[in-house]
N, C-alpha and C. Protein backbone atom coordinates (compact mmCIF):
# COMPACT_ATOMS: atom_id res chain seq x y z
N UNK A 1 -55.15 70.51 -14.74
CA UNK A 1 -54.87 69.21 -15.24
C UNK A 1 -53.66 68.59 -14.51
N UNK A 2 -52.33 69.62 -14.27
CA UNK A 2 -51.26 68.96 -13.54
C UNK A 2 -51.86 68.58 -12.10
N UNK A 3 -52.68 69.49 -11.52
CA UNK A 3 -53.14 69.01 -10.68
C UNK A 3 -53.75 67.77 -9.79
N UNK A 4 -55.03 67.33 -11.70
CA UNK A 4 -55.31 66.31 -11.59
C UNK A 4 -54.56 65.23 -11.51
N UNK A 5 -54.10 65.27 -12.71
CA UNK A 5 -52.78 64.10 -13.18
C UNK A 5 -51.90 63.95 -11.59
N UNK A 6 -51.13 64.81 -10.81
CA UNK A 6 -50.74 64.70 -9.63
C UNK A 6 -51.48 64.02 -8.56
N UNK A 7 -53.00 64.49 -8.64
CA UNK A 7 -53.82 63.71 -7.75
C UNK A 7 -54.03 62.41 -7.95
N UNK A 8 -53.82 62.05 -9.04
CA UNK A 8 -54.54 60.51 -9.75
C UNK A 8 -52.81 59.89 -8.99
N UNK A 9 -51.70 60.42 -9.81
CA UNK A 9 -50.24 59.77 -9.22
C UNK A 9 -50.12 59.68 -7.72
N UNK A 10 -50.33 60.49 -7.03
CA UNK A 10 -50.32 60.03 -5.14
C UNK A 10 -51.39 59.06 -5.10
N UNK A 11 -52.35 58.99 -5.28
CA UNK A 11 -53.17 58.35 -5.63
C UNK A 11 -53.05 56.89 -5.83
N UNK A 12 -52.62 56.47 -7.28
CA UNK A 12 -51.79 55.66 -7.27
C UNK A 12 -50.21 54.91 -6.70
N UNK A 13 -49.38 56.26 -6.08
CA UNK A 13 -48.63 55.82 -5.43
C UNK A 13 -48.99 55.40 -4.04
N UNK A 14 -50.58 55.78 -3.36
CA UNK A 14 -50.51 55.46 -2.44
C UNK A 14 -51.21 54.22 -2.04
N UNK A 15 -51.91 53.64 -3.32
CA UNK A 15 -52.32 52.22 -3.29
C UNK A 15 -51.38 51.43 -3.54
N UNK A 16 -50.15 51.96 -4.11
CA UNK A 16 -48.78 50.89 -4.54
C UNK A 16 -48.21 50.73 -3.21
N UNK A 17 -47.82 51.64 -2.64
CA UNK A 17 -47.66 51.76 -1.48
C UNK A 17 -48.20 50.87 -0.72
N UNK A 18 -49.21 51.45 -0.08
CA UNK A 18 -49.95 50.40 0.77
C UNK A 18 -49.95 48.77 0.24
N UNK A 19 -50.11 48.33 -1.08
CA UNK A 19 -49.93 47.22 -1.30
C UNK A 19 -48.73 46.70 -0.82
N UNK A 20 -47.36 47.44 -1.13
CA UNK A 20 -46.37 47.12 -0.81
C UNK A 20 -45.94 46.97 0.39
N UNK A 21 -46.43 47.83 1.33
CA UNK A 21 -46.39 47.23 2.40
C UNK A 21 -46.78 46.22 3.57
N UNK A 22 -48.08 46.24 2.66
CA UNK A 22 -48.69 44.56 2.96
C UNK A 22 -48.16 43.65 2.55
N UNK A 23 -47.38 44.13 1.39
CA UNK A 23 -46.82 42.49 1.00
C UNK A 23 -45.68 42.11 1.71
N UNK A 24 -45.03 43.70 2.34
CA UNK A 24 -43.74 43.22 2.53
C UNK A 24 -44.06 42.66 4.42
N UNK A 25 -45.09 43.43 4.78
CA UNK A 25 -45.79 43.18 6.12
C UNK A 25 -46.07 41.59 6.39
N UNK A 26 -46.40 40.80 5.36
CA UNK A 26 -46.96 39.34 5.20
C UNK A 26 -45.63 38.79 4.63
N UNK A 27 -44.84 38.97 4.12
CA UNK A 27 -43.16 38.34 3.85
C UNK A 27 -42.37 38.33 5.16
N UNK A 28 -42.42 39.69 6.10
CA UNK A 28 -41.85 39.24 6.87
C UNK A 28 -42.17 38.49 8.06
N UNK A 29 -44.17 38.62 8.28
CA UNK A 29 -44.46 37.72 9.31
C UNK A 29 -44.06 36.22 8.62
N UNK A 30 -44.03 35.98 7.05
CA UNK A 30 -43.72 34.55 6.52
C UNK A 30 -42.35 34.07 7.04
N UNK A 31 -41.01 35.06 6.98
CA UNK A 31 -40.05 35.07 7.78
C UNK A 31 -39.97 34.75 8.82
N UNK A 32 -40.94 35.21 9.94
CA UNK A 32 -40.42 34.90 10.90
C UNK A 32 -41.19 33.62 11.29
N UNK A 33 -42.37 33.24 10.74
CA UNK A 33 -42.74 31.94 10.45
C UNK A 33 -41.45 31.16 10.34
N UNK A 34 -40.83 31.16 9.51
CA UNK A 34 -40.21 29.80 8.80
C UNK A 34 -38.85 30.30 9.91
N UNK A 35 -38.52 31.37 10.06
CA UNK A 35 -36.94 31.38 11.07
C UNK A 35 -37.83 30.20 12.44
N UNK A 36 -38.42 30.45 13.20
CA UNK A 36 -39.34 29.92 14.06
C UNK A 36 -39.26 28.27 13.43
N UNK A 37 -39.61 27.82 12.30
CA UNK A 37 -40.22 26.37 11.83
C UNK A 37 -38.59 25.80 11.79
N UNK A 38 -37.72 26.91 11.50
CA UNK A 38 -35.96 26.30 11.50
C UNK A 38 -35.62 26.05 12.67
N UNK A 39 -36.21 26.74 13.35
CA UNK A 39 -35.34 26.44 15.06
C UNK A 39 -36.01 25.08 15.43
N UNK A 40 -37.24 24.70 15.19
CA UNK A 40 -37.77 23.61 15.67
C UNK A 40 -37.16 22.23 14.84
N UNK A 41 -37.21 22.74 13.95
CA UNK A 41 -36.68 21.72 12.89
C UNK A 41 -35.03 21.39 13.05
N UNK A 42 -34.28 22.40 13.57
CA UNK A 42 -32.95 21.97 14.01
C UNK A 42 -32.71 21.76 15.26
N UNK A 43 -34.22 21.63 16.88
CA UNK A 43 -34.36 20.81 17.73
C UNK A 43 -34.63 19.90 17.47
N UNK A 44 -35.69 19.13 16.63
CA UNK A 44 -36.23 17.87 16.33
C UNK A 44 -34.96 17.01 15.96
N UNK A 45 -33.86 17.76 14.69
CA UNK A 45 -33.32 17.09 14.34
C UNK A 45 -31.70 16.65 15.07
N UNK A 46 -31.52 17.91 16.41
CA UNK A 46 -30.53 17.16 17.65
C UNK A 46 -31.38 15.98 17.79
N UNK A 47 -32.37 16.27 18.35
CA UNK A 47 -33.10 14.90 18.95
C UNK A 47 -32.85 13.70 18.56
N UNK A 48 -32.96 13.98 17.50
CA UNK A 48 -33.26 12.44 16.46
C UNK A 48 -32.27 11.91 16.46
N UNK A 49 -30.63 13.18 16.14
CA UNK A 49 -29.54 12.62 16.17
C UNK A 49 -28.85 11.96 17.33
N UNK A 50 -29.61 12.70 18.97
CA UNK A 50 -29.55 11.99 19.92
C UNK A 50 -29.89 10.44 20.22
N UNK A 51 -31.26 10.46 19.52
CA UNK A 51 -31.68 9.04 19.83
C UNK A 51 -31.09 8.14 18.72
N UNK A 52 -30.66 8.50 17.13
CA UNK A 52 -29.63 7.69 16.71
C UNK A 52 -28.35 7.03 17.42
N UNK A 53 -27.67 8.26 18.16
CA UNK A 53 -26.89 7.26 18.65
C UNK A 53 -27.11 6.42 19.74
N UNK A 54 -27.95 6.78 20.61
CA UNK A 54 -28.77 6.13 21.70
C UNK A 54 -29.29 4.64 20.96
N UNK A 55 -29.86 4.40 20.27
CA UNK A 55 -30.34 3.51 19.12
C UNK A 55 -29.03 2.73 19.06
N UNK A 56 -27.62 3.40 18.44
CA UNK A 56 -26.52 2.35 18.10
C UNK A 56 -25.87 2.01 19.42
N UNK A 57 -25.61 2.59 20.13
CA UNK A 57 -25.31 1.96 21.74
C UNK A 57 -26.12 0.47 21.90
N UNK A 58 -27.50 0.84 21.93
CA UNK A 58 -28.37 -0.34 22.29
C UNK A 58 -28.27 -1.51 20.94
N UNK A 59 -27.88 -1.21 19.92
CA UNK A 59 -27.66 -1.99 19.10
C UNK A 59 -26.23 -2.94 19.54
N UNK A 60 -25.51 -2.16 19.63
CA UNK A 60 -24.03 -2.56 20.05
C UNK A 60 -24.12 -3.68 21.56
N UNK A 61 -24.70 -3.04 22.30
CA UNK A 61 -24.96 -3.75 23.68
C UNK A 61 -25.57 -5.31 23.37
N UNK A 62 -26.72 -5.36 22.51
CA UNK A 62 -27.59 -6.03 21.98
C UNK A 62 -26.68 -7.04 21.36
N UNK A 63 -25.96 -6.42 20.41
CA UNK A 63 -24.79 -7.42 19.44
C UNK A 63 -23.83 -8.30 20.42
N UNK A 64 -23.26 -7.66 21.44
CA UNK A 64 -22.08 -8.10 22.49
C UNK A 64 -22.59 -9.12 23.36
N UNK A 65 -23.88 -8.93 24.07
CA UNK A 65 -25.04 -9.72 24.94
C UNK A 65 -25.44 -11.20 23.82
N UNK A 66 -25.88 -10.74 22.93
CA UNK A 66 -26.14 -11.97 21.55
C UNK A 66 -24.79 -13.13 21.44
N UNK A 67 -23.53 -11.90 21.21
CA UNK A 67 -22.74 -13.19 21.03
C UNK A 67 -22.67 -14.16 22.64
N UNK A 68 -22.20 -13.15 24.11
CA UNK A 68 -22.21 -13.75 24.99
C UNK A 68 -23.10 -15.02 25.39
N UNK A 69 -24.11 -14.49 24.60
CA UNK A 69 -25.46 -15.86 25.17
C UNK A 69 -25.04 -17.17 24.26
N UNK A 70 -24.35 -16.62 23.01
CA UNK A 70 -24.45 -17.38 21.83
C UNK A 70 -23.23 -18.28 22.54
N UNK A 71 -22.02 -18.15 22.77
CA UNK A 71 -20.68 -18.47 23.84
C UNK A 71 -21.43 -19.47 24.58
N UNK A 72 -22.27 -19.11 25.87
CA UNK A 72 -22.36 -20.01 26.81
C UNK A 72 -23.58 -20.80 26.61
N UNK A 73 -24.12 -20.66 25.60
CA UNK A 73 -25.23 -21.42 24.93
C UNK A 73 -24.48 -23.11 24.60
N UNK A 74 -23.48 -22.72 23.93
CA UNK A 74 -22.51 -23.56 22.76
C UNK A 74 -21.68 -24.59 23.96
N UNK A 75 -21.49 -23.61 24.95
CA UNK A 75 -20.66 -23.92 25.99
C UNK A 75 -21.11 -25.20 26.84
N UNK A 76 -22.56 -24.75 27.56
CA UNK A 76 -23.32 -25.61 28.05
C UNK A 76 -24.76 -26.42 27.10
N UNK A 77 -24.43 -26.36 26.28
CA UNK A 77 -25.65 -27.10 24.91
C UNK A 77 -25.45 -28.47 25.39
N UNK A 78 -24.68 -28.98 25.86
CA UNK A 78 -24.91 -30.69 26.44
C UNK A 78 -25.21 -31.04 27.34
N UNK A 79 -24.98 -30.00 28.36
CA UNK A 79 -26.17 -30.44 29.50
C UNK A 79 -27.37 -30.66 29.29
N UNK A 80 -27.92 -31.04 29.90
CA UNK A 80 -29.38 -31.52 29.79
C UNK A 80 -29.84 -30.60 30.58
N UNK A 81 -31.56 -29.96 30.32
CA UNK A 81 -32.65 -29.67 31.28
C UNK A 81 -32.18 -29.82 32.89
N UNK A 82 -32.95 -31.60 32.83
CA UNK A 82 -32.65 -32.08 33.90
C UNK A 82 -31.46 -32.45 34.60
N UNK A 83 -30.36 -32.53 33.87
CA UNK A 83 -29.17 -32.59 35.33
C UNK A 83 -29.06 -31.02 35.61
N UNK A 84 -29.35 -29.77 34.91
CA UNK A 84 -29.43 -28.28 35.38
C UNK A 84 -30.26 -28.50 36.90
N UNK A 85 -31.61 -28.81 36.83
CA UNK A 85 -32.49 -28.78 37.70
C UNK A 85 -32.03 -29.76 39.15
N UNK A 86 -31.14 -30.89 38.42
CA UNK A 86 -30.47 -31.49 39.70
C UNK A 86 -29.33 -30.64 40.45
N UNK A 87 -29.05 -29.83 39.59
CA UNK A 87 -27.86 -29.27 40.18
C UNK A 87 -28.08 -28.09 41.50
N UNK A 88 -29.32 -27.76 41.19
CA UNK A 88 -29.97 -26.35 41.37
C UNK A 88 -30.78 -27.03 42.80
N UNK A 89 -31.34 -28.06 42.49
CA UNK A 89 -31.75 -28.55 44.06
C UNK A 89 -30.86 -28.91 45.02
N UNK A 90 -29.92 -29.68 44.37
CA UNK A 90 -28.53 -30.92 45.29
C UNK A 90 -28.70 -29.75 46.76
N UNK A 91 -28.56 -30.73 48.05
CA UNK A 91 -28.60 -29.96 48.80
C UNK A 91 -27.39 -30.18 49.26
N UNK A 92 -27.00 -29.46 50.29
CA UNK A 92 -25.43 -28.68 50.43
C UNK A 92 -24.44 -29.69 51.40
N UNK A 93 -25.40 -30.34 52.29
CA UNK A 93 -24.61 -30.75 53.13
C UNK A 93 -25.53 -32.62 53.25
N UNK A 94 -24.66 -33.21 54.12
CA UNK A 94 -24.74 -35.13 53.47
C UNK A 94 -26.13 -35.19 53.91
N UNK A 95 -26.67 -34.57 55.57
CA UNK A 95 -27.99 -34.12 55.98
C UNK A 95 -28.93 -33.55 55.64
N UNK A 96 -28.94 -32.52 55.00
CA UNK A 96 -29.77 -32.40 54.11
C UNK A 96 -30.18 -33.41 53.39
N UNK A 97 -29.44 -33.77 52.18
CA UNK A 97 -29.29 -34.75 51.45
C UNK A 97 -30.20 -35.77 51.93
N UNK A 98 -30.09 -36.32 53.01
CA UNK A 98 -30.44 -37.74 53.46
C UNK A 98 -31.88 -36.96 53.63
N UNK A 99 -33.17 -35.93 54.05
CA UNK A 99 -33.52 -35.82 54.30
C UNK A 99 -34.49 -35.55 53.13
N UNK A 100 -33.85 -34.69 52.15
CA UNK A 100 -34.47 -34.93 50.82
C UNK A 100 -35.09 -36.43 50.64
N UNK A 101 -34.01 -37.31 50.97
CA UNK A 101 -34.21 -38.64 49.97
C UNK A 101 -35.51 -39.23 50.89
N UNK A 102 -35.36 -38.93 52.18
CA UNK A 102 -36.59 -39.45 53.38
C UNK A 102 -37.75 -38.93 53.15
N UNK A 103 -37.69 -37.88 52.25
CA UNK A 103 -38.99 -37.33 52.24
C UNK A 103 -39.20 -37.41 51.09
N UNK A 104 -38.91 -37.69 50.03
CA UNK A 104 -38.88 -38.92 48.59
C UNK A 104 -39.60 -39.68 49.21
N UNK A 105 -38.96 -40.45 50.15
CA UNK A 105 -39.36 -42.26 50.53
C UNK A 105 -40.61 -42.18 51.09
N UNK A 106 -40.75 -40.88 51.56
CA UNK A 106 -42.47 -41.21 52.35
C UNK A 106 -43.08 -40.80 51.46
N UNK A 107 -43.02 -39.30 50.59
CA UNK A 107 -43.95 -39.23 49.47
C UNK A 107 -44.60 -40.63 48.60
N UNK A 108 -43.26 -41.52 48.47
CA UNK A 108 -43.56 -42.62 47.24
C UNK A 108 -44.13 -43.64 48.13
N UNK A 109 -44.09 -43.96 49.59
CA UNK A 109 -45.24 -44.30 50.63
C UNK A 109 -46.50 -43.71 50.21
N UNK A 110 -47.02 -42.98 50.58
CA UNK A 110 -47.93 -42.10 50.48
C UNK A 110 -48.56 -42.67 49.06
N UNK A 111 -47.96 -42.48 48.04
CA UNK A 111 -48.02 -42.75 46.77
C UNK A 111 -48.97 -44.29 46.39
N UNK A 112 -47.95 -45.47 47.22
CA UNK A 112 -47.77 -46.68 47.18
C UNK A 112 -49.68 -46.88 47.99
N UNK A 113 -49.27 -46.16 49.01
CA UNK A 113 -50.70 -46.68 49.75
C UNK A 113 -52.08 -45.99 49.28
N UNK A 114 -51.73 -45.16 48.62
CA UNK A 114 -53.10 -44.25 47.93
C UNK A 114 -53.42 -45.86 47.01
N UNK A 115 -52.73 -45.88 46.10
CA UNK A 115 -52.81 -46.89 45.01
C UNK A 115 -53.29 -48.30 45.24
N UNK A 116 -52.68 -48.72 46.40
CA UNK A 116 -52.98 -49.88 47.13
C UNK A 116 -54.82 -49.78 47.83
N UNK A 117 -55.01 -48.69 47.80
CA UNK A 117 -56.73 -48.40 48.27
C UNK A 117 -57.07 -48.25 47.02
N UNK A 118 -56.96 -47.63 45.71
CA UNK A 118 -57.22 -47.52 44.76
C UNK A 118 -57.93 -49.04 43.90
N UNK A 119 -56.46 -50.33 43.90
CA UNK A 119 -56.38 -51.40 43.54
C UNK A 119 -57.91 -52.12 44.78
N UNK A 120 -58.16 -52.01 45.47
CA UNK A 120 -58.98 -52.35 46.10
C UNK A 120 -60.26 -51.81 45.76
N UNK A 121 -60.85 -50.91 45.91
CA UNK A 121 -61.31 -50.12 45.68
C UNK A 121 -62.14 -50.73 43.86
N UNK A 122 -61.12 -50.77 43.29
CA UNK A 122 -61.51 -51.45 41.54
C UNK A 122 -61.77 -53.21 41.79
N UNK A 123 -61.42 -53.14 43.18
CA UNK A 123 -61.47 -55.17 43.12
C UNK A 123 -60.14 -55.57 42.01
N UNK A 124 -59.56 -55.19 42.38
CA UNK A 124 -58.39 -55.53 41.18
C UNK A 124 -57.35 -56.42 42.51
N UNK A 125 -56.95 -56.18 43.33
CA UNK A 125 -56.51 -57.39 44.54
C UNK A 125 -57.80 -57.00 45.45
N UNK A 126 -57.55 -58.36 46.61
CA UNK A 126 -58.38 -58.58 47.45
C UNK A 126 -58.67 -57.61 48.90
N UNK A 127 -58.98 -58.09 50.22
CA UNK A 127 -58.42 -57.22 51.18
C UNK A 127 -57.33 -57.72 51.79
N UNK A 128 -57.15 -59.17 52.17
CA UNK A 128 -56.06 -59.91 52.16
C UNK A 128 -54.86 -59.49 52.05
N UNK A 129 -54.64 -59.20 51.04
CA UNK A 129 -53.00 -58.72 49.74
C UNK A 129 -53.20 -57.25 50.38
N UNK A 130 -54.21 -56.37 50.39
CA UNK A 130 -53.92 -54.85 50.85
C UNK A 130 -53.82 -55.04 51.55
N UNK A 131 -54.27 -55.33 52.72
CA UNK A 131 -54.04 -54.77 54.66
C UNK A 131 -52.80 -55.66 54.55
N UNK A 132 -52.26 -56.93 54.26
CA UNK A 132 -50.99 -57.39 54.14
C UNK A 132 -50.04 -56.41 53.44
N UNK A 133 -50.19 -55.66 52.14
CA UNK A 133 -49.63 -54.85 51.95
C UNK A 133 -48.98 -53.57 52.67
N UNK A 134 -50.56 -52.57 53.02
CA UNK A 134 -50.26 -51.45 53.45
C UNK A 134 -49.95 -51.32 54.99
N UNK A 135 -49.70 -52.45 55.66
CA UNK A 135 -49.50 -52.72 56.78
C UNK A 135 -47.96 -52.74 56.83
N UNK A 136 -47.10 -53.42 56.00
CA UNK A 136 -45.85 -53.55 55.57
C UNK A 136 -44.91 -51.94 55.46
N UNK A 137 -46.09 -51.41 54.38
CA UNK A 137 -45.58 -49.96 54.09
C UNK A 137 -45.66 -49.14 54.84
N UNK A 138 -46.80 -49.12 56.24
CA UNK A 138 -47.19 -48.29 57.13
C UNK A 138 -45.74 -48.58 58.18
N UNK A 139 -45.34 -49.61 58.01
CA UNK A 139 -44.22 -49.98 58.82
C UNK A 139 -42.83 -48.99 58.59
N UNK A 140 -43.15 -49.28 57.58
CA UNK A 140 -41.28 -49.11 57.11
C UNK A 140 -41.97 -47.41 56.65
N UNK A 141 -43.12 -46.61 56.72
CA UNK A 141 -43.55 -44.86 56.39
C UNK A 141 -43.36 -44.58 57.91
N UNK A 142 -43.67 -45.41 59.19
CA UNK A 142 -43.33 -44.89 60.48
C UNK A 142 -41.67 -44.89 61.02
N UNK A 143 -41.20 -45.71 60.36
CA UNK A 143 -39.63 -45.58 60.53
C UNK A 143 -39.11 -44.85 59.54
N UNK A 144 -39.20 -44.23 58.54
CA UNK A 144 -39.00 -42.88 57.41
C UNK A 144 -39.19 -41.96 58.60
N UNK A 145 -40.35 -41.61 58.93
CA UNK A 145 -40.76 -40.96 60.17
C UNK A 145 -39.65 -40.52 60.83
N UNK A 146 -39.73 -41.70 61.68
CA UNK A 146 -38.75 -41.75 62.65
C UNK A 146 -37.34 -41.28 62.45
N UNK A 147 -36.51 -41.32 61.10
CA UNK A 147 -35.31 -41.05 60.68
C UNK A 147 -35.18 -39.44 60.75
N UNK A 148 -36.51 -38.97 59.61
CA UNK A 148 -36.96 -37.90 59.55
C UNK A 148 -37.37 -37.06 60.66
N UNK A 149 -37.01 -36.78 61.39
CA UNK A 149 -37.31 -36.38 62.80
C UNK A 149 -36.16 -36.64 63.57
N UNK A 150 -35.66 -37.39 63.75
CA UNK A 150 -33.62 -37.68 64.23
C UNK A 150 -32.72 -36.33 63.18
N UNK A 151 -33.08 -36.73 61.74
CA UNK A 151 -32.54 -36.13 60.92
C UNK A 151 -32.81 -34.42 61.03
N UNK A 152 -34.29 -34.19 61.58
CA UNK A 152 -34.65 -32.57 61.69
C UNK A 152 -33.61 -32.38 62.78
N UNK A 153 -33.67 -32.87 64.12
CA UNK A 153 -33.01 -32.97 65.22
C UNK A 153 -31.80 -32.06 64.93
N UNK A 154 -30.98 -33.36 64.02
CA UNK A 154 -29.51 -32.95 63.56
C UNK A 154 -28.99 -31.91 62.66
N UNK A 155 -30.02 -31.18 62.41
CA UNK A 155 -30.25 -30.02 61.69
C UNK A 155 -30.36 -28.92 61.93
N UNK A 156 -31.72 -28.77 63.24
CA UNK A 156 -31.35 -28.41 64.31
C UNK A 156 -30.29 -27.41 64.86
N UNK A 157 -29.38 -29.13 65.40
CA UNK A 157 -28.43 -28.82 66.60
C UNK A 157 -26.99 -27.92 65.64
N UNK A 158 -26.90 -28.00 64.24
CA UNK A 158 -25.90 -27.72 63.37
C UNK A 158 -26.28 -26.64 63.21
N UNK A 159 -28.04 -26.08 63.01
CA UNK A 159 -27.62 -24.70 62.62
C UNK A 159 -27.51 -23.39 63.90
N UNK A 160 -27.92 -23.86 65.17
CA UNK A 160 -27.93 -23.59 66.22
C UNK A 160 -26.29 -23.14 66.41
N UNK A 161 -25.23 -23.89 66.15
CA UNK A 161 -24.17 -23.51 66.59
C UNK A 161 -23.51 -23.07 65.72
């Protein structure tokens, strides 16, 4: 009977056993699970703290740039568009200048005599009034010309030296 009773107790100690060491076998692979899920979890969370401050830099930059724009916004708010755009063309020297305006004067030639065929064209003036017209303008678009071309000349000879 001690026998038995002994056999039944190893027996039982050796299914306690074995349980126990499965359990403790599966606790510590759970261990090293979660040591493993901590290390990632306290990379993720440098990270994050990296890109927080990365985040307030660009916030800060963002704030300093805002007011600056806000400054020369306030600064120049009365200029106009267009005297900006005059400023930005003006050419540098009196030659230039004059050459711009010559080539204005023939564009609005150009302009004048399209229109003047146009007005004809509708019978709105005669041929009379046009060829009297665009004959006038063809005059004074060949001496634009002519300026314009003196004026390249002198442009030229200035940037040459």
């Amino acid at each position: 009977m001690f026998t038995k009773i002994e056999h039944d107790l190893k027996n039982r100690y050796q299914i306690f056993a074995s349980r126990y060491e499965a359990e403790m076998n599966a606790l510590r692979q759970q261990e090293q699970e979660l040591l493993a899920g901590a290390e990632q979890i306290t990379e993720i969370l440098e990270k994050v703290e990296g890109e927080k401050s990365k985040i307030r830099e660009t916030i800060e930059l963002f704030k300093s740039k805002d007011v600056e724009l806000r400054e020369f916004l306030s600064q120049h708010e009365k200029q106009t568009e267009e005297d900006m755009v005059d400023k930005q063309i003006e050419p540098k020297t009196a030659l230039f200048k004059q050459y711009l305006n010559l080539y204005a004067e023939e564009s609005a030639l150009d302009d004048a005599i399209y229109y003047m065929a146009e007005a004809l064209r509708n019978d709105v003036i005669n041929i009379q009034v046009f060829l009297r017209n665009v004959r006038t303008l063809a005059r004074k678009k060949f001496m634009v010309r002519a300026l314009m071309n003196k004026v390249r000349e002198q442009t030229n000879k200035c940037e040459v030296k």
